[in-house]
PDB file of N, CA and C in Angstrom:
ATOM      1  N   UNK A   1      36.670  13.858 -18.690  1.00  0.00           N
ATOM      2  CA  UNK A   1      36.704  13.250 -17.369  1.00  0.00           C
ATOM      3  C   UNK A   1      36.896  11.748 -17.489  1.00  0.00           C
ATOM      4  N   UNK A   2      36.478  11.009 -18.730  1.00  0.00           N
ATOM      5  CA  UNK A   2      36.357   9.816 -18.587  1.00  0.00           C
ATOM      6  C   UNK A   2      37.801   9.259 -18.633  1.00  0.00           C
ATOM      7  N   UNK A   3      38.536  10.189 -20.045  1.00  0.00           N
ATOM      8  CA  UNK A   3      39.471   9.889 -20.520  1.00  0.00           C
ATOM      9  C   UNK A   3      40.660  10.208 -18.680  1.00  0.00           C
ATOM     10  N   UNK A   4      40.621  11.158 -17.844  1.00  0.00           N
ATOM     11  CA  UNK A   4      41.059  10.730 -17.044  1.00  0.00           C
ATOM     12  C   UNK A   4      41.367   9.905 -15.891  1.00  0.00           C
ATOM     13  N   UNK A   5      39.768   9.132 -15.739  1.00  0.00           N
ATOM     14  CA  UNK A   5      39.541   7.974 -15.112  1.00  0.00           C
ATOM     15  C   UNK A   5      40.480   6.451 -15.886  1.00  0.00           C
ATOM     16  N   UNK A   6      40.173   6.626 -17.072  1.00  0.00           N
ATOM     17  CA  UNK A   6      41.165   5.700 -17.925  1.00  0.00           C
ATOM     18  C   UNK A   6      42.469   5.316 -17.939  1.00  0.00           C
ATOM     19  N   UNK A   7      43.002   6.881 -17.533  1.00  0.00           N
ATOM     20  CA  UNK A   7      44.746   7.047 -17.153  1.00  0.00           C
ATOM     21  C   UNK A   7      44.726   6.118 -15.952  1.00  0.00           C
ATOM     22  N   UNK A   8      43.945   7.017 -15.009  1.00  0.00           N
ATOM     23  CA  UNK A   8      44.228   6.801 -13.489  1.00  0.00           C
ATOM     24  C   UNK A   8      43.477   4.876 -13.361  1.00  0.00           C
ATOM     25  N   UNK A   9      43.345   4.421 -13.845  1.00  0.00           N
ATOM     26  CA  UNK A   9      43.032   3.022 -13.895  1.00  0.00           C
ATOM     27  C   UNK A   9      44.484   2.429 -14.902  1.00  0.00           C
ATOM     28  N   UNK A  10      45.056   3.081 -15.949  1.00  0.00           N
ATOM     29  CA  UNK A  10      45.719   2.383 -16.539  1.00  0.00           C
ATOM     30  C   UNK A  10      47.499   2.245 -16.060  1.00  0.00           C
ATOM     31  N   UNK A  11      47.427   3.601 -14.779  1.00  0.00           N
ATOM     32  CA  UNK A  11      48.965   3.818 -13.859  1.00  0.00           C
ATOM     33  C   UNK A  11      48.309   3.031 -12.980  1.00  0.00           C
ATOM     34  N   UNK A  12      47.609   3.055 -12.606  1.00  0.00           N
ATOM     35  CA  UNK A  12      46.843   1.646 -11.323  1.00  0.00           C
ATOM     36  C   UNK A  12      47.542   2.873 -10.067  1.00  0.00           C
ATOM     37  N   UNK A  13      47.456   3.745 -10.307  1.00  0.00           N
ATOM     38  CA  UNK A  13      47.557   5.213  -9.232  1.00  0.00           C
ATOM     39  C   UNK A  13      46.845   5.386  -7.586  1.00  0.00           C
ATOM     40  N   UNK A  14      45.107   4.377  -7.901  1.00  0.00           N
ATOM     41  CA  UNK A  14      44.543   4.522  -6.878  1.00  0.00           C
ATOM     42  C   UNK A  14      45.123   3.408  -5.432  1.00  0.00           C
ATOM     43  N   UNK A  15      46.253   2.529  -5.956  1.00  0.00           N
ATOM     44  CA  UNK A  15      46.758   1.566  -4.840  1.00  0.00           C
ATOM     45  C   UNK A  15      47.802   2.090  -4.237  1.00  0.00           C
ATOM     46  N   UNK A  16      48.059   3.207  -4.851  1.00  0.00           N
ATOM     47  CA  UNK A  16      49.414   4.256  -4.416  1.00  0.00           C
ATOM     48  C   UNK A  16      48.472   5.297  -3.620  1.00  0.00           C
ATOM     49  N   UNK A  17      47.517   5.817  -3.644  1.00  0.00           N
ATOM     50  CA  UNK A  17      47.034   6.706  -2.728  1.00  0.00           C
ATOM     51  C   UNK A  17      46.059   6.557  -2.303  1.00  0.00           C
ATOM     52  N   UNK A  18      45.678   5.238  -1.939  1.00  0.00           N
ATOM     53  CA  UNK A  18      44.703   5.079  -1.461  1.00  0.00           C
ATOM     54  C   UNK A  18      45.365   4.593   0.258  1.00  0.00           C
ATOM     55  N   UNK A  19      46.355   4.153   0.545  1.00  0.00           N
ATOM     56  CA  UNK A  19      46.554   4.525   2.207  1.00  0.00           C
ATOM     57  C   UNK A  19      46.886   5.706   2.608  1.00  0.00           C
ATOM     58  N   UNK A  20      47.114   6.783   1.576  1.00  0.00           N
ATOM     59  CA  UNK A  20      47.288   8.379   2.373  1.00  0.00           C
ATOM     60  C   UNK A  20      46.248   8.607   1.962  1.00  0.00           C
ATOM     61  N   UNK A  21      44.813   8.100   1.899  1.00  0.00           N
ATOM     62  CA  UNK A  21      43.654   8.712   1.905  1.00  0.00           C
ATOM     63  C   UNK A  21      43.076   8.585   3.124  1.00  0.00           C
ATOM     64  N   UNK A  22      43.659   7.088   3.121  1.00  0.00           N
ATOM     65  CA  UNK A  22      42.580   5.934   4.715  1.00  0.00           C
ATOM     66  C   UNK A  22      43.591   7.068   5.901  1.00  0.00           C
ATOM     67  N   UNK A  23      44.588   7.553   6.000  1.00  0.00           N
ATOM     68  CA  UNK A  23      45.517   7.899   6.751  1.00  0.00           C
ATOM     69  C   UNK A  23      44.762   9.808   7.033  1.00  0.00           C
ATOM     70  N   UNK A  24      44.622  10.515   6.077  1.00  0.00           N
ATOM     71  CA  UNK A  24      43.689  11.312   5.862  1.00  0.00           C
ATOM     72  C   UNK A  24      42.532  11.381   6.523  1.00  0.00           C
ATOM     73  N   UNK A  25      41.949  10.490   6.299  1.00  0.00           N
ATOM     74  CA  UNK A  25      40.617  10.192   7.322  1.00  0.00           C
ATOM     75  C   UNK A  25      41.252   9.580   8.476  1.00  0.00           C
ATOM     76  N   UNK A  26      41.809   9.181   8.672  1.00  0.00           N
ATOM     77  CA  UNK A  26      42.036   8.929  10.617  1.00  0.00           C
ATOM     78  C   UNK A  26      42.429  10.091  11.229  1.00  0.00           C
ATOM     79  N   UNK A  27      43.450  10.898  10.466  1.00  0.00           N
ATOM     80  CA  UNK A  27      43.495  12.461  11.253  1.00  0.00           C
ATOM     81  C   UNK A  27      42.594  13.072  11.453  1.00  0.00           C
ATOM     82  N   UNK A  28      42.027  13.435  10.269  1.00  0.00           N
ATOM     83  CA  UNK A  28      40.807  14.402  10.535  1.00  0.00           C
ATOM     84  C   UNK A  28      39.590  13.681  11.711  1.00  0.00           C
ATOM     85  N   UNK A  29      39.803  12.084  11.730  1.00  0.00           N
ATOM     86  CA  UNK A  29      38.516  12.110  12.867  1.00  0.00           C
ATOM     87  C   UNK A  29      39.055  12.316  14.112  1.00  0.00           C
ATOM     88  N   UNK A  30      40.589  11.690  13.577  1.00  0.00           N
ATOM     89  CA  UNK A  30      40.999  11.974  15.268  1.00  0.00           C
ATOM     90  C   UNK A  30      40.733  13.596  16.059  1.00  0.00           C
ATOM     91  N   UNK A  31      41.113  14.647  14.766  1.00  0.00           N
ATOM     92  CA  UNK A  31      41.240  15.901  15.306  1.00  0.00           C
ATOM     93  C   UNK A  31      40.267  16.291  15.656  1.00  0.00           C
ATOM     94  N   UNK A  32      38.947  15.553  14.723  1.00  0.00           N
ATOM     95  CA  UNK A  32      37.583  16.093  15.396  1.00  0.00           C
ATOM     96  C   UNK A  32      36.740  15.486  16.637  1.00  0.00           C
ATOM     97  N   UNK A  33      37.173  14.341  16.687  1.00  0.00           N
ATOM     98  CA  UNK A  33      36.813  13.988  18.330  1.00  0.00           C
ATOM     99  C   UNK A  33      37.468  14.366  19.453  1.00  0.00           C
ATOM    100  N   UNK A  34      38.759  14.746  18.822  1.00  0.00           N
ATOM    101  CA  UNK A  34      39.915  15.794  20.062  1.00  0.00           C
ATOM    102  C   UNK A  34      38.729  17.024  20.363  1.00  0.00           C
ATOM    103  N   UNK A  35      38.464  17.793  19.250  1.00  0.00           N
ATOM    104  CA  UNK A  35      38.049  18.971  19.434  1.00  0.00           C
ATOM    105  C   UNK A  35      36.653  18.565  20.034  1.00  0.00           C
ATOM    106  N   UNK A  36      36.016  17.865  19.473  1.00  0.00           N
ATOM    107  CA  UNK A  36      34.405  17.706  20.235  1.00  0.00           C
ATOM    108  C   UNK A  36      34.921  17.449  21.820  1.00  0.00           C
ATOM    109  N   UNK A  37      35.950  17.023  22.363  1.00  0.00           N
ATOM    110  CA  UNK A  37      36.272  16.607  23.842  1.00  0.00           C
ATOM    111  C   UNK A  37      36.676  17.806  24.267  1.00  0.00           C
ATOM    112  N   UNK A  38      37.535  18.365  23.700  1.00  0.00           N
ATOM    113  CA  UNK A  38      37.833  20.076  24.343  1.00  0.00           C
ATOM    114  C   UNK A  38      36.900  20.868  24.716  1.00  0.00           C
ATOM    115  N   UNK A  39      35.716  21.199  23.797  1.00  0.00           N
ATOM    116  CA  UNK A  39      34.858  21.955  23.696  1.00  0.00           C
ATOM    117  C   UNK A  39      33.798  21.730  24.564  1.00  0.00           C
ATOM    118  N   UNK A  40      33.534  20.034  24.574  1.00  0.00           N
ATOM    119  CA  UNK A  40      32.745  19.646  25.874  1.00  0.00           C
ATOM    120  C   UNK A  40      33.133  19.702  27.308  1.00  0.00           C
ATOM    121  N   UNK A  41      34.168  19.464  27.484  1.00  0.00           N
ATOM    122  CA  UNK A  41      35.351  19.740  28.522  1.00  0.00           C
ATOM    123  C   UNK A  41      34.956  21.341  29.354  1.00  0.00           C
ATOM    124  N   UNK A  42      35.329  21.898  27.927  1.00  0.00           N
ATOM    125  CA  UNK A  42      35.066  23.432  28.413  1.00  0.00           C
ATOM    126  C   UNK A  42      33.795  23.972  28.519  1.00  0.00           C
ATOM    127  N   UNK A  43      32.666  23.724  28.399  1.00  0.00           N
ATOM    128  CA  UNK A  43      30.864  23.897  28.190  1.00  0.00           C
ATOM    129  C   UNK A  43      30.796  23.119  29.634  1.00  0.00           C
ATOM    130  N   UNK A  44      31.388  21.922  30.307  1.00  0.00           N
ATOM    131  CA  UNK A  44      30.961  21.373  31.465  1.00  0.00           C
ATOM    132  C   UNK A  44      31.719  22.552  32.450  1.00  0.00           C
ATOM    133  N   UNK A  45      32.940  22.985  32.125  1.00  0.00           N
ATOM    134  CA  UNK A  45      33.409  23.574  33.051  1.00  0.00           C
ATOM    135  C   UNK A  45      32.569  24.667  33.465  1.00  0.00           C
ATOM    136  N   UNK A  46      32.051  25.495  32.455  1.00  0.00           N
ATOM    137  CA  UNK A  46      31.357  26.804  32.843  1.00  0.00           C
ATOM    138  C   UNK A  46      30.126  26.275  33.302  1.00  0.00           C
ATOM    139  N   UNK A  47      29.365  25.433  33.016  1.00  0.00           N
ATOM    140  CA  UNK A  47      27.707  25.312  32.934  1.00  0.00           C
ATOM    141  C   UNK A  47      27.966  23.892  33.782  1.00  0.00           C
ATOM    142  N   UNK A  48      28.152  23.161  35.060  1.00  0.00           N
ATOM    143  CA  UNK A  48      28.433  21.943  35.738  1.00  0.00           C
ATOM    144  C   UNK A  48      27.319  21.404  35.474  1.00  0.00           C
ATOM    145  N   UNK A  49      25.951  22.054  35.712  1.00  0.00           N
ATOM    146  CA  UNK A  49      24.630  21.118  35.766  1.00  0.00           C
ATOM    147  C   UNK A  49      24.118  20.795  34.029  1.00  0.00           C
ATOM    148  N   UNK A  50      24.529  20.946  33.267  1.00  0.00           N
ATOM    149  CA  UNK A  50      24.585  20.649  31.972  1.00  0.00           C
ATOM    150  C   UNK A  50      25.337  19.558  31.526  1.00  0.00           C
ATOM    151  N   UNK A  51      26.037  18.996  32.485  1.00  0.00           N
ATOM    152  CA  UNK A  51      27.003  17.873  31.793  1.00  0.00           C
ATOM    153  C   UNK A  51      26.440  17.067  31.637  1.00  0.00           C
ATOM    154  N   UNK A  52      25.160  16.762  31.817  1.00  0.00           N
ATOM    155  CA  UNK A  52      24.814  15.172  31.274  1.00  0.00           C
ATOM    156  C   UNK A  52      24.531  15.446  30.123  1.00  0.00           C
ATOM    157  N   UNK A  53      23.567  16.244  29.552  1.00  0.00           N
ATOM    158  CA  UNK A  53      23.525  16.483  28.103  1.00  0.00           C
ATOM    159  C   UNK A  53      24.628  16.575  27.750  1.00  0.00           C
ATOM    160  N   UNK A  54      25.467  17.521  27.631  1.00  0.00           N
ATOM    161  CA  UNK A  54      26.645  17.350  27.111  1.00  0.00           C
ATOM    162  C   UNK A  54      27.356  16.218  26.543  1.00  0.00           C
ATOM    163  N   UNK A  55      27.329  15.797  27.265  1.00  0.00           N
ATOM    164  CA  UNK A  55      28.368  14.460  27.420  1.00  0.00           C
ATOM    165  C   UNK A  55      27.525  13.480  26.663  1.00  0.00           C
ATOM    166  N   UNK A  56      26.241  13.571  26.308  1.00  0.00           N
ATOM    167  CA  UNK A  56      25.163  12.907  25.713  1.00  0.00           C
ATOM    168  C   UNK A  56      25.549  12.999  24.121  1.00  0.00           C
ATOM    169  N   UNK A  57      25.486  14.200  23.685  1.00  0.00           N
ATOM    170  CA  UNK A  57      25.903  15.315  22.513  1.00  0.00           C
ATOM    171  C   UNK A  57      26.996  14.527  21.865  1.00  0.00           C
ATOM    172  N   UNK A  58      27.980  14.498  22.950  1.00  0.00           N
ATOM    173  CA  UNK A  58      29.243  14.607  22.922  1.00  0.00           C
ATOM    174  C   UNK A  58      29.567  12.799  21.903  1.00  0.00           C
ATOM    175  N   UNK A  59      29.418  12.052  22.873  1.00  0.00           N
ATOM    176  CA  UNK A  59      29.235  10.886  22.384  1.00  0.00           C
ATOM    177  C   UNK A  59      28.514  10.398  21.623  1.00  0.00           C
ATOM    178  N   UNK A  60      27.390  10.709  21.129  1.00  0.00           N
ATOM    179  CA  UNK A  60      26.246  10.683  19.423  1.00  0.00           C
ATOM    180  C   UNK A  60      27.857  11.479  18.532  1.00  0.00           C
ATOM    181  N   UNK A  61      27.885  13.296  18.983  1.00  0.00           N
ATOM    182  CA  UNK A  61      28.835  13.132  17.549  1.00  0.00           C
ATOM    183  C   UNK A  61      30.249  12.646  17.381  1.00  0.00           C
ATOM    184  N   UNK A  62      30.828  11.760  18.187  1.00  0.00           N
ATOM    185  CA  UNK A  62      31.842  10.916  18.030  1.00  0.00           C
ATOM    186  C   UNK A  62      31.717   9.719  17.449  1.00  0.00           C
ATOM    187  N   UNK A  63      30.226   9.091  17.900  1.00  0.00           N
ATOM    188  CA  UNK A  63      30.047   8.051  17.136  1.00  0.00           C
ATOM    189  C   UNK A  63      29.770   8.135  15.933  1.00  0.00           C
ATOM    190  N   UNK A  64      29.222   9.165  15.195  1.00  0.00           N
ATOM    191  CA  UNK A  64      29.254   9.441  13.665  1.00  0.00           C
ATOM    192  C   UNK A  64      30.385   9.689  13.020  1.00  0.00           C
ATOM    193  N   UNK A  65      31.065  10.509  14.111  1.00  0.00           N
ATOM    194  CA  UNK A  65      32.866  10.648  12.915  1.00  0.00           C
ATOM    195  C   UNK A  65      33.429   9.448  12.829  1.00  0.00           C
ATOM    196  N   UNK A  66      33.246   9.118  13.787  1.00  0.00           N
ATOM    197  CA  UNK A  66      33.742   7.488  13.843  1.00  0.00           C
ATOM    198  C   UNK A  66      33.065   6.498  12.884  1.00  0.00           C
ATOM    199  N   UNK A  67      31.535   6.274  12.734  1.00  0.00           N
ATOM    200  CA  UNK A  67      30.553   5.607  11.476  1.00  0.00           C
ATOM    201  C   UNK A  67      31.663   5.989  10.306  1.00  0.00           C
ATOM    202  N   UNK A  68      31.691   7.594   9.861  1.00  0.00           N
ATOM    203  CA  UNK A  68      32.095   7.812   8.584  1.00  0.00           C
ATOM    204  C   UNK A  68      33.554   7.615   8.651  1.00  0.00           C
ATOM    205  N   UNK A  69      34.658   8.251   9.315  1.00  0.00           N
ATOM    206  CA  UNK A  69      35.845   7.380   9.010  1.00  0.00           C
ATOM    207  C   UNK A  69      36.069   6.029   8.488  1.00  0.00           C
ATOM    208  N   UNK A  70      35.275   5.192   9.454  1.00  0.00           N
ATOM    209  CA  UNK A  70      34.993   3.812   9.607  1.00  0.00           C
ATOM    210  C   UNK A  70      34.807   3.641   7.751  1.00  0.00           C
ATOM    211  N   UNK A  71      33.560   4.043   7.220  1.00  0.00           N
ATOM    212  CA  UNK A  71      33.199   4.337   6.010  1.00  0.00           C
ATOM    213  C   UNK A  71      34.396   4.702   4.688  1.00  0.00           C
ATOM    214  N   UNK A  72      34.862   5.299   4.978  1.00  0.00           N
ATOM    215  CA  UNK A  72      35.825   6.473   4.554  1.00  0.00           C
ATOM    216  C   UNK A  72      37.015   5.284   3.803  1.00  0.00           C
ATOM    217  N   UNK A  73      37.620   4.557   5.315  1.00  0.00           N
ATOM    218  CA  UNK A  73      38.555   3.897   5.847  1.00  0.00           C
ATOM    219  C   UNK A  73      38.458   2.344   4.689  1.00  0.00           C
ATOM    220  N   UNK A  74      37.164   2.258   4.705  1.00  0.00           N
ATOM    221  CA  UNK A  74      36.630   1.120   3.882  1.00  0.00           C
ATOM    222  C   UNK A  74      37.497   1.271   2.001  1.00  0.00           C
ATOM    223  N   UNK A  75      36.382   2.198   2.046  1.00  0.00           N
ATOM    224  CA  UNK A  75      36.532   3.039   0.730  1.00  0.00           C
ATOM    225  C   UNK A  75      38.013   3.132   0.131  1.00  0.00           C
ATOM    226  N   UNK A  76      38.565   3.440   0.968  1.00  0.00           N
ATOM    227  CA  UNK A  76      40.578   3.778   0.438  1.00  0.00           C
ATOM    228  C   UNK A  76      40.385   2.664   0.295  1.00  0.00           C
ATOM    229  N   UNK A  77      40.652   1.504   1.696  1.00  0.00           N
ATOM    230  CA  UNK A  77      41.277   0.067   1.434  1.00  0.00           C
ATOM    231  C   UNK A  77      40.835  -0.682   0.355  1.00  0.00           C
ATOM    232  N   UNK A  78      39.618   0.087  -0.147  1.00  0.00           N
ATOM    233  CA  UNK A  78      38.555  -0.942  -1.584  1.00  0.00           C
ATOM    234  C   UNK A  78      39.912  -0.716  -2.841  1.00  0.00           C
ATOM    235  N   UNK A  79      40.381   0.677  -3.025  1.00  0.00           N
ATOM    236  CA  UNK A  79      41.322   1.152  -4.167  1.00  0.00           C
ATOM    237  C   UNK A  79      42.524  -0.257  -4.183  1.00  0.00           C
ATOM    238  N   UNK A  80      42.976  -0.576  -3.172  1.00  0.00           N
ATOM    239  CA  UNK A  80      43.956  -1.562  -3.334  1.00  0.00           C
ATOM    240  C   UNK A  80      44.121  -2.725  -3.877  1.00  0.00           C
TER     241      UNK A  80
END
């Protein structure tokens, strides 16, 4: 393992994929705050008197995909 950390430091590899990593993580949060909005969307539609929780829910787990992208996002741009 070490000896492949050695390569991948000595092609200098991680400045080449480290923006389709940061790019990686923006899809996936995007897709998952799409989907947390669908799903809440559709839970208010059936259940109306529930939407404040919901929407409570909803926004705590957006702000964490968002924390860790944020995180994530860091991390690639560090490789460069």
């Amino acid at each position: 393992m070490l000896a492949f950390i050695t390569l991948l430091q000595a092609i200098n590899l991680g400045s080449a994929v480290a923006p389709i990593g940061a790019a990686l993580a923006v899809l996936g949060a995007a897709w998952g705050i799409g989907k947390i909005g669908s799903n809440a969307l559709e839970a208010m539609a059936r259940q109306p008197e529930a939407a404040g929780s919901l929407q409570t829910a909803m926004i705590v787990a957006a702000a964490l995909i968002e924390g860790a992208t944020l995180f994530a996002i860091v991390v690639c741009l560090m490789a460069l």
